[in-house]
N, C-alpha and C. Protein backbone atom coordinates (compact mmCIF):
# COMPACT_ATOMS: atom_id res chain seq x y z
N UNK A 1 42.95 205.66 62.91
CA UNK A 1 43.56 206.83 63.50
C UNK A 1 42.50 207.67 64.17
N UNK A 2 42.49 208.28 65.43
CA UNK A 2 41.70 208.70 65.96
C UNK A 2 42.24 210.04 66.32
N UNK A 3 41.38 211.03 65.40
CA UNK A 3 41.51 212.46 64.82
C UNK A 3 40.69 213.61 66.16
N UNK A 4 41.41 214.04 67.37
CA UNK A 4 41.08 214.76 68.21
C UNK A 4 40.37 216.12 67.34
N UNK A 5 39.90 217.09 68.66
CA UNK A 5 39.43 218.29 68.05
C UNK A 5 39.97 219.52 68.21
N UNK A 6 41.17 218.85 69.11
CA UNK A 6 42.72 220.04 69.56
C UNK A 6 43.86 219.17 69.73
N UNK A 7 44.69 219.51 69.45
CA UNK A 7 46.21 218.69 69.79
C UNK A 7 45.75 218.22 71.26
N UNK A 8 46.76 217.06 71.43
CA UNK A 8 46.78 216.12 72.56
C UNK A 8 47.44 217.52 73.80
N UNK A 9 48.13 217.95 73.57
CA UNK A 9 49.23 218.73 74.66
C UNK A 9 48.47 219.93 75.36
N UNK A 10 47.14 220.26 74.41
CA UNK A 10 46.35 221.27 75.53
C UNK A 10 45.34 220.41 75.41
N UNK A 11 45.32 219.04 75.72
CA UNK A 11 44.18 218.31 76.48
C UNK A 11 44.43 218.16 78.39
N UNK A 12 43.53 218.15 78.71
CA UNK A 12 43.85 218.20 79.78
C UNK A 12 42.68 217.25 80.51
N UNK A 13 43.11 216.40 81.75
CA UNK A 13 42.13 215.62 82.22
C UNK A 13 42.15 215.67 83.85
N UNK A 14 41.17 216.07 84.68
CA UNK A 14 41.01 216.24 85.96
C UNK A 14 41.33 214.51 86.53
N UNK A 15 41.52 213.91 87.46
CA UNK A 15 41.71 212.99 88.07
C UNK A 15 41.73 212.97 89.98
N UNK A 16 41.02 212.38 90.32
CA UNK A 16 41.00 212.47 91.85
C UNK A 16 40.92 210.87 92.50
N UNK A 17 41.82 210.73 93.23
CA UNK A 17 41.91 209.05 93.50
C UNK A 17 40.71 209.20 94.98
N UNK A 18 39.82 208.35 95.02
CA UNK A 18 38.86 208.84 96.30
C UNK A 18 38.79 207.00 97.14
N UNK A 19 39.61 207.25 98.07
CA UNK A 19 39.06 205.66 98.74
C UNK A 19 38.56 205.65 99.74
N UNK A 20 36.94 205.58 99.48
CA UNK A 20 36.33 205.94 100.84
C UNK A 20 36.65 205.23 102.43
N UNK A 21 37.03 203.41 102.25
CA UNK A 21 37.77 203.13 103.52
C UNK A 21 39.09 203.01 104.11
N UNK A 22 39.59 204.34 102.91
CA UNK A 22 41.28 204.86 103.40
C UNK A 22 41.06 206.03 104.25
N UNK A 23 39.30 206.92 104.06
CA UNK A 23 39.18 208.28 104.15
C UNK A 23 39.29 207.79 105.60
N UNK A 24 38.63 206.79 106.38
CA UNK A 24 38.01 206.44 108.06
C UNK A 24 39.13 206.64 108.68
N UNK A 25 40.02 205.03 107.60
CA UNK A 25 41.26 204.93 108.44
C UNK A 25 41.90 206.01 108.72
N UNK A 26 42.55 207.08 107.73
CA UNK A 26 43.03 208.37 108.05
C UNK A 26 42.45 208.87 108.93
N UNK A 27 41.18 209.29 109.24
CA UNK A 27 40.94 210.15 109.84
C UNK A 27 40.67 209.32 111.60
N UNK A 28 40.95 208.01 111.92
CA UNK A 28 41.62 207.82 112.95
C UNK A 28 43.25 207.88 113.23
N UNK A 29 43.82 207.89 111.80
CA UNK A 29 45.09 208.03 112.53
C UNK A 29 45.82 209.74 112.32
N UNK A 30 44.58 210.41 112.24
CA UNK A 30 45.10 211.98 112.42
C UNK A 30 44.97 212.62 111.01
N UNK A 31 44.94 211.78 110.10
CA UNK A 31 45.06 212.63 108.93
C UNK A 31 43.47 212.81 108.48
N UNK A 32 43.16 213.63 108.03
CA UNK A 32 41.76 214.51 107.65
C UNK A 32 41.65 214.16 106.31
N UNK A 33 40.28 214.82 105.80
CA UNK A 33 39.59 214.33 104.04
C UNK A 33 40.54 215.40 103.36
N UNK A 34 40.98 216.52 104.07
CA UNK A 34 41.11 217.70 103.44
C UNK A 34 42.81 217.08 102.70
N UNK A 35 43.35 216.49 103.12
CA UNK A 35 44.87 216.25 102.66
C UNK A 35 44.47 215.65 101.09
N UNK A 36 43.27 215.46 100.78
CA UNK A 36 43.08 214.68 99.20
C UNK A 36 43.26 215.94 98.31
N UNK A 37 44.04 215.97 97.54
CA UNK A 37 44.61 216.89 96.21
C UNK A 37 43.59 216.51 95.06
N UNK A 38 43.47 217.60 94.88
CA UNK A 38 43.73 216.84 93.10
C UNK A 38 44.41 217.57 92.56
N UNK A 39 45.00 216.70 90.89
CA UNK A 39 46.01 216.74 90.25
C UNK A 39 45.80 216.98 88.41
N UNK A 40 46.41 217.67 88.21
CA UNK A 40 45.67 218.04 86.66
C UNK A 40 46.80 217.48 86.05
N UNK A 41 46.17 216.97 85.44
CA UNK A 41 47.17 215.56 83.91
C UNK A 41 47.05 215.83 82.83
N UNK A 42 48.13 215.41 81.99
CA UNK A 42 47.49 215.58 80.05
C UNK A 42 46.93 214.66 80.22
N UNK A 43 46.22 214.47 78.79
CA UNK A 43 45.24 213.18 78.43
C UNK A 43 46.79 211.90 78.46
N UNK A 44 47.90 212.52 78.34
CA UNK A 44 48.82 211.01 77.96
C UNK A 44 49.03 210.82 79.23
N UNK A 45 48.99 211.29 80.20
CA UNK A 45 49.30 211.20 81.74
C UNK A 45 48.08 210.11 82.10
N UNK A 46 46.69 210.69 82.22
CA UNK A 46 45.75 209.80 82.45
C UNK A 46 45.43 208.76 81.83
N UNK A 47 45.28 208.82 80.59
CA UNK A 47 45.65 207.24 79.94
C UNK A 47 46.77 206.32 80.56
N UNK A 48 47.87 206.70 80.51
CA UNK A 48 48.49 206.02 81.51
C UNK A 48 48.20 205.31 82.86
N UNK A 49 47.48 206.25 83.87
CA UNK A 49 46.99 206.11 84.94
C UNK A 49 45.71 205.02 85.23
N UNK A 50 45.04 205.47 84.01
CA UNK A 50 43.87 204.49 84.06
C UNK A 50 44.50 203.04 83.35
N UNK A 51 45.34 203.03 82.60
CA UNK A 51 45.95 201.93 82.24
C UNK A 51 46.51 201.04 83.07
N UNK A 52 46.96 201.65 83.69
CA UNK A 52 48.25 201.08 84.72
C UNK A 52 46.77 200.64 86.20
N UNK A 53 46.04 201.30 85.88
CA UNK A 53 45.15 200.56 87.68
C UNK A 53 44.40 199.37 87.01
N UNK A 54 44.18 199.69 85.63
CA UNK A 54 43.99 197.94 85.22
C UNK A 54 44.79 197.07 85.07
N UNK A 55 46.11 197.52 84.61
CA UNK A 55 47.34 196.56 84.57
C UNK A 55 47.12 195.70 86.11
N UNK A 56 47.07 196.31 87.25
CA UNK A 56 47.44 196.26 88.70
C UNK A 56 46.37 195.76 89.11
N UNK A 57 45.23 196.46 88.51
CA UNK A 57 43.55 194.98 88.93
C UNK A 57 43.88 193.98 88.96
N UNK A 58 44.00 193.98 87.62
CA UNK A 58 44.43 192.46 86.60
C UNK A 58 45.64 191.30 87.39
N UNK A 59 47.01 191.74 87.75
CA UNK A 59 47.51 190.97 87.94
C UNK A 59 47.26 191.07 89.52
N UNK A 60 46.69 191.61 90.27
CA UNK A 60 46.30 191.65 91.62
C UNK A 60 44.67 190.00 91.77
N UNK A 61 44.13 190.24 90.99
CA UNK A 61 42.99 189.30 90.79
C UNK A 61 43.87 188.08 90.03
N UNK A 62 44.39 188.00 89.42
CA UNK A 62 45.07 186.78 88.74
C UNK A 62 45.97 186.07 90.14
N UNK A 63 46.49 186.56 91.00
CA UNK A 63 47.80 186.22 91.71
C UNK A 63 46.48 185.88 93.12
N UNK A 64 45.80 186.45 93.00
CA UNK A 64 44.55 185.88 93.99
C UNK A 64 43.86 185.08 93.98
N UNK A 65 43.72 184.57 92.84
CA UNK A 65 42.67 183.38 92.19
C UNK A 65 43.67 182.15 92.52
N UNK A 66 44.85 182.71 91.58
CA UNK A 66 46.25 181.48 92.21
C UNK A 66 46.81 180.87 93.43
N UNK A 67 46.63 182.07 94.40
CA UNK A 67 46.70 181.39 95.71
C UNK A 67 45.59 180.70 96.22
N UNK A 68 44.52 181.22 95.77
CA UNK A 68 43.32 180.68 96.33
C UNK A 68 42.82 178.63 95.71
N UNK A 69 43.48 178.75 94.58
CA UNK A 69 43.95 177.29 94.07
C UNK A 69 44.22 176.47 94.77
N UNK A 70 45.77 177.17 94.97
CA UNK A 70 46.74 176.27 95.90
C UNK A 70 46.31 176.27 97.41
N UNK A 71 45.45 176.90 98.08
CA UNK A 71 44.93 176.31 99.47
C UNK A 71 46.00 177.62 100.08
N UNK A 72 47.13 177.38 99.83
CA UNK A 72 48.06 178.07 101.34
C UNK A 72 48.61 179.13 99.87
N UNK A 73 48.66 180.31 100.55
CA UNK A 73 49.65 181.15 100.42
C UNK A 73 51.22 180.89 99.83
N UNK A 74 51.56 180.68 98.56
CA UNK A 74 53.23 180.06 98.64
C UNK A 74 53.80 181.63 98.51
N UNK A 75 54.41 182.00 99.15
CA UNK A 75 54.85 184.00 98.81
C UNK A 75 56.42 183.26 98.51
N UNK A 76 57.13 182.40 98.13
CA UNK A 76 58.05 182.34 97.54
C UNK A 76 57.96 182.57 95.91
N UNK A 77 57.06 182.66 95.50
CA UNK A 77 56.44 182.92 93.68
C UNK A 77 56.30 184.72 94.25
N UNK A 78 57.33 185.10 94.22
CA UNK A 78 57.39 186.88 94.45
C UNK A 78 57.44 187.48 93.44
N UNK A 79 57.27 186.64 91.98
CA UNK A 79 57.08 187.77 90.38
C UNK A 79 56.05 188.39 90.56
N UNK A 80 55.10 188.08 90.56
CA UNK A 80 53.78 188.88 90.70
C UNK A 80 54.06 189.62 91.41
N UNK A 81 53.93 189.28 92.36
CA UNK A 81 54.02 190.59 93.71
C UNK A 81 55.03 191.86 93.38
N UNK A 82 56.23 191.43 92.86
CA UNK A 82 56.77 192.60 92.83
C UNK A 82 56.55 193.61 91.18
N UNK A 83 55.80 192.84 90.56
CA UNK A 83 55.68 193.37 89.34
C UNK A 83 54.38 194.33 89.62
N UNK A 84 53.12 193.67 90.51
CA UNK A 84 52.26 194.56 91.00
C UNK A 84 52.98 195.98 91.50
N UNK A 85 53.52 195.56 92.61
CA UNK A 85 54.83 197.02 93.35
C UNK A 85 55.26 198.15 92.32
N UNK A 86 55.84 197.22 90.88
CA UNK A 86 56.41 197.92 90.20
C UNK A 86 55.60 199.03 89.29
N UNK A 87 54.57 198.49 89.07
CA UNK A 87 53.24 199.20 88.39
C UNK A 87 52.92 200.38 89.50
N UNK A 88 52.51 199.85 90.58
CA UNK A 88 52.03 200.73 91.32
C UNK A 88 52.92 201.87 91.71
N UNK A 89 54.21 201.61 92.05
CA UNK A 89 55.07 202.55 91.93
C UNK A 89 55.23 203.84 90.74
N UNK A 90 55.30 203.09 89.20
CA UNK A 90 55.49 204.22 88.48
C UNK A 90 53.73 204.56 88.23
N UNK A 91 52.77 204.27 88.60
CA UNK A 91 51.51 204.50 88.35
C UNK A 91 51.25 206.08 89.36
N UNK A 92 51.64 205.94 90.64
CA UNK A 92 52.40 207.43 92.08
C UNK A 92 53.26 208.39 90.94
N UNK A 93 53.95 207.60 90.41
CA UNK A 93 55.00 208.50 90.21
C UNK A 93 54.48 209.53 89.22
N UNK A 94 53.86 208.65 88.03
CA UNK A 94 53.25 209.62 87.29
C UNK A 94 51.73 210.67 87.10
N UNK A 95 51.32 209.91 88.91
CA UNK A 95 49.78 210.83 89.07
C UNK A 95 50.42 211.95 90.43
N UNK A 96 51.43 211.89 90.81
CA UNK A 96 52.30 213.05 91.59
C UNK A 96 53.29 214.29 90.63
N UNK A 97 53.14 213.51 89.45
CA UNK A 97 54.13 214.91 88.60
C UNK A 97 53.33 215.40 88.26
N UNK A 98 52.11 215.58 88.35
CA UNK A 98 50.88 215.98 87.72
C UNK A 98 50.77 217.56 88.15
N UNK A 99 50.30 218.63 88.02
CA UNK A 99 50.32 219.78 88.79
C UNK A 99 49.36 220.18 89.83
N UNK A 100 49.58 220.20 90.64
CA UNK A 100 48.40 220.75 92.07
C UNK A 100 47.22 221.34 91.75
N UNK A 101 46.10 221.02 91.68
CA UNK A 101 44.92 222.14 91.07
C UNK A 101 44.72 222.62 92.89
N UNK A 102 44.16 223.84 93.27
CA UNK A 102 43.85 224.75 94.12
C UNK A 102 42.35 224.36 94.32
N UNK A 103 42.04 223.75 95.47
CA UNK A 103 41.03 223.26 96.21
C UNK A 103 40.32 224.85 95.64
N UNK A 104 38.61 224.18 95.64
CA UNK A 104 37.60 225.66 95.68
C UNK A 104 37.73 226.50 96.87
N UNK A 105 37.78 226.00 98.00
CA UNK A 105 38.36 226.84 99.22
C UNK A 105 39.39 228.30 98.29
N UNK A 106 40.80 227.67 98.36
CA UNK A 106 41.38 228.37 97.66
C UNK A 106 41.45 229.80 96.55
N UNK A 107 40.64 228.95 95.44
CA UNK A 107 39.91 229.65 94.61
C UNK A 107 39.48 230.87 94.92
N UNK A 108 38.01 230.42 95.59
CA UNK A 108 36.97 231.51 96.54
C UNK A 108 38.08 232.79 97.00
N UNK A 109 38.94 232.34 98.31
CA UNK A 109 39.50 233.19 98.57
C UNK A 109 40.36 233.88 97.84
N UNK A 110 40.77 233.48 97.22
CA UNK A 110 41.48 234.39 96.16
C UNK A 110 40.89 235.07 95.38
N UNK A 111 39.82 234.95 94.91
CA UNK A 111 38.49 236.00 93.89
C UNK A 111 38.05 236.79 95.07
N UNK A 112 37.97 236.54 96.39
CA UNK A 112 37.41 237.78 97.61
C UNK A 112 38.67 238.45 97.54
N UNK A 113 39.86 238.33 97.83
CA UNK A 113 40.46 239.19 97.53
C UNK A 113 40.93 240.17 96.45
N UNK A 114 40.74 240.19 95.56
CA UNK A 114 40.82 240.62 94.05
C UNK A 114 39.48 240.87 94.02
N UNK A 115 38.21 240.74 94.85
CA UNK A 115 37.25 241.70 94.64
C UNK A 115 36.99 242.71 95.37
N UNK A 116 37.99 242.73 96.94
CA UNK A 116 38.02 243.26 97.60
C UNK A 116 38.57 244.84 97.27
N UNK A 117 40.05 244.34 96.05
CA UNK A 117 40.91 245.30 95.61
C UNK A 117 40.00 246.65 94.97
């Protein structure tokens, strides 16, 4: 049994997904670095999260090794594939319910104003 040093429910874990050759692509097709959030999680949220991108390694590298076997591509064997989908789907779902943390930009300006007062 693994005995924390505060209840699980005011644990809290920062998380930021960073893909540096998603940042390029975006920012040729209009979208900027600045659209990256981050998202504040319980610890059961991020356990999850980090769980689930190994779940999705895992059967992403397994279903790759397999085609790479068989020479050609067979995409009629669509379990994998959609079970990857399915992971990755509730893996969004549960790093988007997460709550918005306020870029330091943000922050800043909001302490100049309230020091301004």
């Amino acid at each position: 049994m693994l005995i924390a040093p505060y209840p699980a429910s005011q644990r809290t874990t920062r998380f930021t997904i960073r893909f540096p050759r998603l940042r390029a692509m975006n920012s040729q097709n209009g979208h900027s670095e600045k659209n990256i959030k981050r998202r504040k999680l319980s610890y059961q949220d991020g356990r999850a999260v980090e769980m689930l991108g190994h779940a999705i390694e895992y059967l992403a590298d397994e279903y790759v090794l397999e085609c790479r076997g068989r020479g050609q591509a067979d995409h009629s064997k669509a379990g994998p594939v959609q079970a990857i989908e399915l992971l990755m789907a509730r893996n969004r779902e549960i790093y988007l319910a997460g709550e918005l943390v306020p870029t330091f930009t943000k922050r800043l300006r909001l302490w100049l104003r309230f020091a301004r007062a």
